[in-house]
Protein backbone atom coordinates (compact mmCIF):
# COMPACT_ATOMS: atom_id res chain seq x y z
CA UNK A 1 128.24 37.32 27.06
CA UNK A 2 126.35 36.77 30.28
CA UNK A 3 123.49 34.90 28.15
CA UNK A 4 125.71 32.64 27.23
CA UNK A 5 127.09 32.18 30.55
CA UNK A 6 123.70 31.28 31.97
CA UNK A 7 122.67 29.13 28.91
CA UNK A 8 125.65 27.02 29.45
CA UNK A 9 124.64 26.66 33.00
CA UNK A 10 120.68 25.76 32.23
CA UNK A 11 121.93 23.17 29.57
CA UNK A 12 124.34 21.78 32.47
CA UNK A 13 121.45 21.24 35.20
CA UNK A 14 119.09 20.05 32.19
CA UNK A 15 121.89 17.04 31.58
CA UNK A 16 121.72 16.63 35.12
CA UNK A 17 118.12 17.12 35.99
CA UNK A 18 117.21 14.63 32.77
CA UNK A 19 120.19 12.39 33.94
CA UNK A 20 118.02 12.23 37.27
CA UNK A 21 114.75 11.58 35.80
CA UNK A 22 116.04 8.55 34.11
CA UNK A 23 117.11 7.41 37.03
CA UNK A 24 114.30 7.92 39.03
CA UNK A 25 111.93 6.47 36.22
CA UNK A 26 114.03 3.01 36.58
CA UNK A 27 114.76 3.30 39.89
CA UNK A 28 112.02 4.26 41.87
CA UNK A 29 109.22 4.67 39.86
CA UNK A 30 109.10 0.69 38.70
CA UNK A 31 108.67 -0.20 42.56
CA UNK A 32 105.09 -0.58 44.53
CA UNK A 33 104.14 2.03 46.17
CA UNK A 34 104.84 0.70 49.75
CA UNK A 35 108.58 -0.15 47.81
CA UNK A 36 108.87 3.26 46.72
CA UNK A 37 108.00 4.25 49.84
CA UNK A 38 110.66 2.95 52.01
CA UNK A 39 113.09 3.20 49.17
CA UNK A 40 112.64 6.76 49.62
CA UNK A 41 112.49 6.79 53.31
CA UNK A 42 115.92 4.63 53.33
CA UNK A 43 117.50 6.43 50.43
CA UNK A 44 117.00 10.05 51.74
CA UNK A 45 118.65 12.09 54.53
CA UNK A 46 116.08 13.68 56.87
CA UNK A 47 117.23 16.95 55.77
CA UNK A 48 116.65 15.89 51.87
CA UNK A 49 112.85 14.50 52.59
CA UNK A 50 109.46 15.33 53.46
CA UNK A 51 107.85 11.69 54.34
CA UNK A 52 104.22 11.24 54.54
CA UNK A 53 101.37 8.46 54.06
CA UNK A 54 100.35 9.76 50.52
CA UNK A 55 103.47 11.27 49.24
CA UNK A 56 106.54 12.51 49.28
CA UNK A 57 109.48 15.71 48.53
CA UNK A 58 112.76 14.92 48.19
CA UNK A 59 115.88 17.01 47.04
CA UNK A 60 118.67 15.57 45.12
CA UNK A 61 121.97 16.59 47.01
CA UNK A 62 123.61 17.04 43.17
CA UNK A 63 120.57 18.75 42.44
CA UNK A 64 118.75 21.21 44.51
CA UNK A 65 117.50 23.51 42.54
CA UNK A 66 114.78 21.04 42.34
CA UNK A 67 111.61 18.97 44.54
CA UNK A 68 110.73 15.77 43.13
CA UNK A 69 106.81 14.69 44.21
CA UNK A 70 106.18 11.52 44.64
CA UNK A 71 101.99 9.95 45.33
CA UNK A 72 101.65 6.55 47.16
CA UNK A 73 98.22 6.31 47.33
CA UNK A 74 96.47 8.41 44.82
CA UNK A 75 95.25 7.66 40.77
CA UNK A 76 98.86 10.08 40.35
CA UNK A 77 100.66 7.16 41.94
CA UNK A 78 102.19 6.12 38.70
CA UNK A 79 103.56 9.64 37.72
CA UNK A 80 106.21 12.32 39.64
CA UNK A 81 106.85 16.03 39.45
CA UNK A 82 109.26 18.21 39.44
CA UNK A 83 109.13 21.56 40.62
CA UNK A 84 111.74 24.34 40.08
CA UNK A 85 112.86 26.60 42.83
CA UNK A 86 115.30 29.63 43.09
CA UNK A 87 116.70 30.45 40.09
CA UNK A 88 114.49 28.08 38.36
CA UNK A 89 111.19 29.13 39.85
CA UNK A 90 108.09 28.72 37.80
CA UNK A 91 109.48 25.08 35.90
CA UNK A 92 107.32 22.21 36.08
CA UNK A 93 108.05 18.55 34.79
CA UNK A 94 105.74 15.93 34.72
CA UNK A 95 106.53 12.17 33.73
CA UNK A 96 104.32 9.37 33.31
CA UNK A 97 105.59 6.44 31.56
CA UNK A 98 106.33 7.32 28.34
CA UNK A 99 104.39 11.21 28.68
CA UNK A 100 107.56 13.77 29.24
CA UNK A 101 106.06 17.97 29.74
CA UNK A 102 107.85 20.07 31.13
CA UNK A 103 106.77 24.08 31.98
CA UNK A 104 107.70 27.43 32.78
CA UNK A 105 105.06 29.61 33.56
CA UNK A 106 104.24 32.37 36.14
CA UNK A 107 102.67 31.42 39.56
CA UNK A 108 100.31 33.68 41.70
CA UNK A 109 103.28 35.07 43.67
CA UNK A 110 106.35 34.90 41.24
CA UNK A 111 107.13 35.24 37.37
CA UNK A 112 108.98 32.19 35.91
CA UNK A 113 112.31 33.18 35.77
CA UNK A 114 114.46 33.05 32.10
CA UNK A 115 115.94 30.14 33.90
CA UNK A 116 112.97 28.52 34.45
CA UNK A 117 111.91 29.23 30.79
CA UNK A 118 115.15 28.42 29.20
CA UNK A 119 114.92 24.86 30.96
CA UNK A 120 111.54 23.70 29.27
CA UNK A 121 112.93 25.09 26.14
CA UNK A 122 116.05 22.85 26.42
CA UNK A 123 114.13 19.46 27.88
CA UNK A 124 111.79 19.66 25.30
CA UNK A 125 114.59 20.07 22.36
CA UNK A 126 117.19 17.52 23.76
CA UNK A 127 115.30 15.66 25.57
CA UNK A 128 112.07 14.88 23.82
CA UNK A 129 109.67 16.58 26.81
CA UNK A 130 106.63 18.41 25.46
CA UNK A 131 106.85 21.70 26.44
CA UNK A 132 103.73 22.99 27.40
CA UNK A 133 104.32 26.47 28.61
CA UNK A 134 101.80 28.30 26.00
CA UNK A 135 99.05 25.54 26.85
CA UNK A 136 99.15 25.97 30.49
CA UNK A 137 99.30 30.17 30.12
CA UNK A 138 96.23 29.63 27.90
CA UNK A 139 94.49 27.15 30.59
CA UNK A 140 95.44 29.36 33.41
CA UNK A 141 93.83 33.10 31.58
CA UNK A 142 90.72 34.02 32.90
């Protein structure tokens, strides 16, 4: 019963989180970097923002389970991350124009939580993001 209860909750924030992506991919993403920049720094509460020259963190009030990376003034400047926390640590997205991965995958402090793992599963089925979980563990072994 519980695994139901928490896979009904992962598929919620997945609507959400991909719901958010969009958004950010038409909304943000399509400006200049200097744009994007004070978009951000406009758009933002203090408390919801980490603000520098090169980049920047922001939480989504609706969302905060999750840090979106921005670049401003690197070759990653066209791209943003995600990055799971709490009950979702250890998830990764990536988007790049039209390249969607997401990953759940085990840091050098934490395990990726089922959350976490559950997530990638359910971006990459409904929402068309590679997930590449296996790839990175294989990367990652020594």
């Amino acid at each position: 019963m519980f695994g139901f209860l928490i896979g009904k909750e992962v598929n919620d924030d997945a609507v959400r989180l991909n719901m958010i992506c969009e958004n950010v991919k038409k909304n943000i993403m399509g400006l200049s970097a200097d744009r994007r920049k004070e978009k951000i720094e406009r758009d933002f509460e203090e408390k919801n923002k980490n603000l520098g020259d090169d980049g920047a963190t922001v939480v989504f009030e609706e969302l905060p389970s999750f840090l979106f990376n921005f670049r401003f003034r690197s070759p990653l400047e066209d791209q943003f991350q995600v990055i799971g926390r709490g009950k979702y640590a250890g998830f990764s997205l990536h988007w790049q124009e039209n390249s969607k991965n997401a990953s759940a995958r085990d840091g050098i402090s934490y395990s990726a939580t089922g959350g976490a793992r559950k997530l990638a599963q359910v971006m990459a089925k409904k929402y068309g993001f590679t997930d590449i979980s296996r790839i990175v563990d294989r990367l990652m072994r020594p």
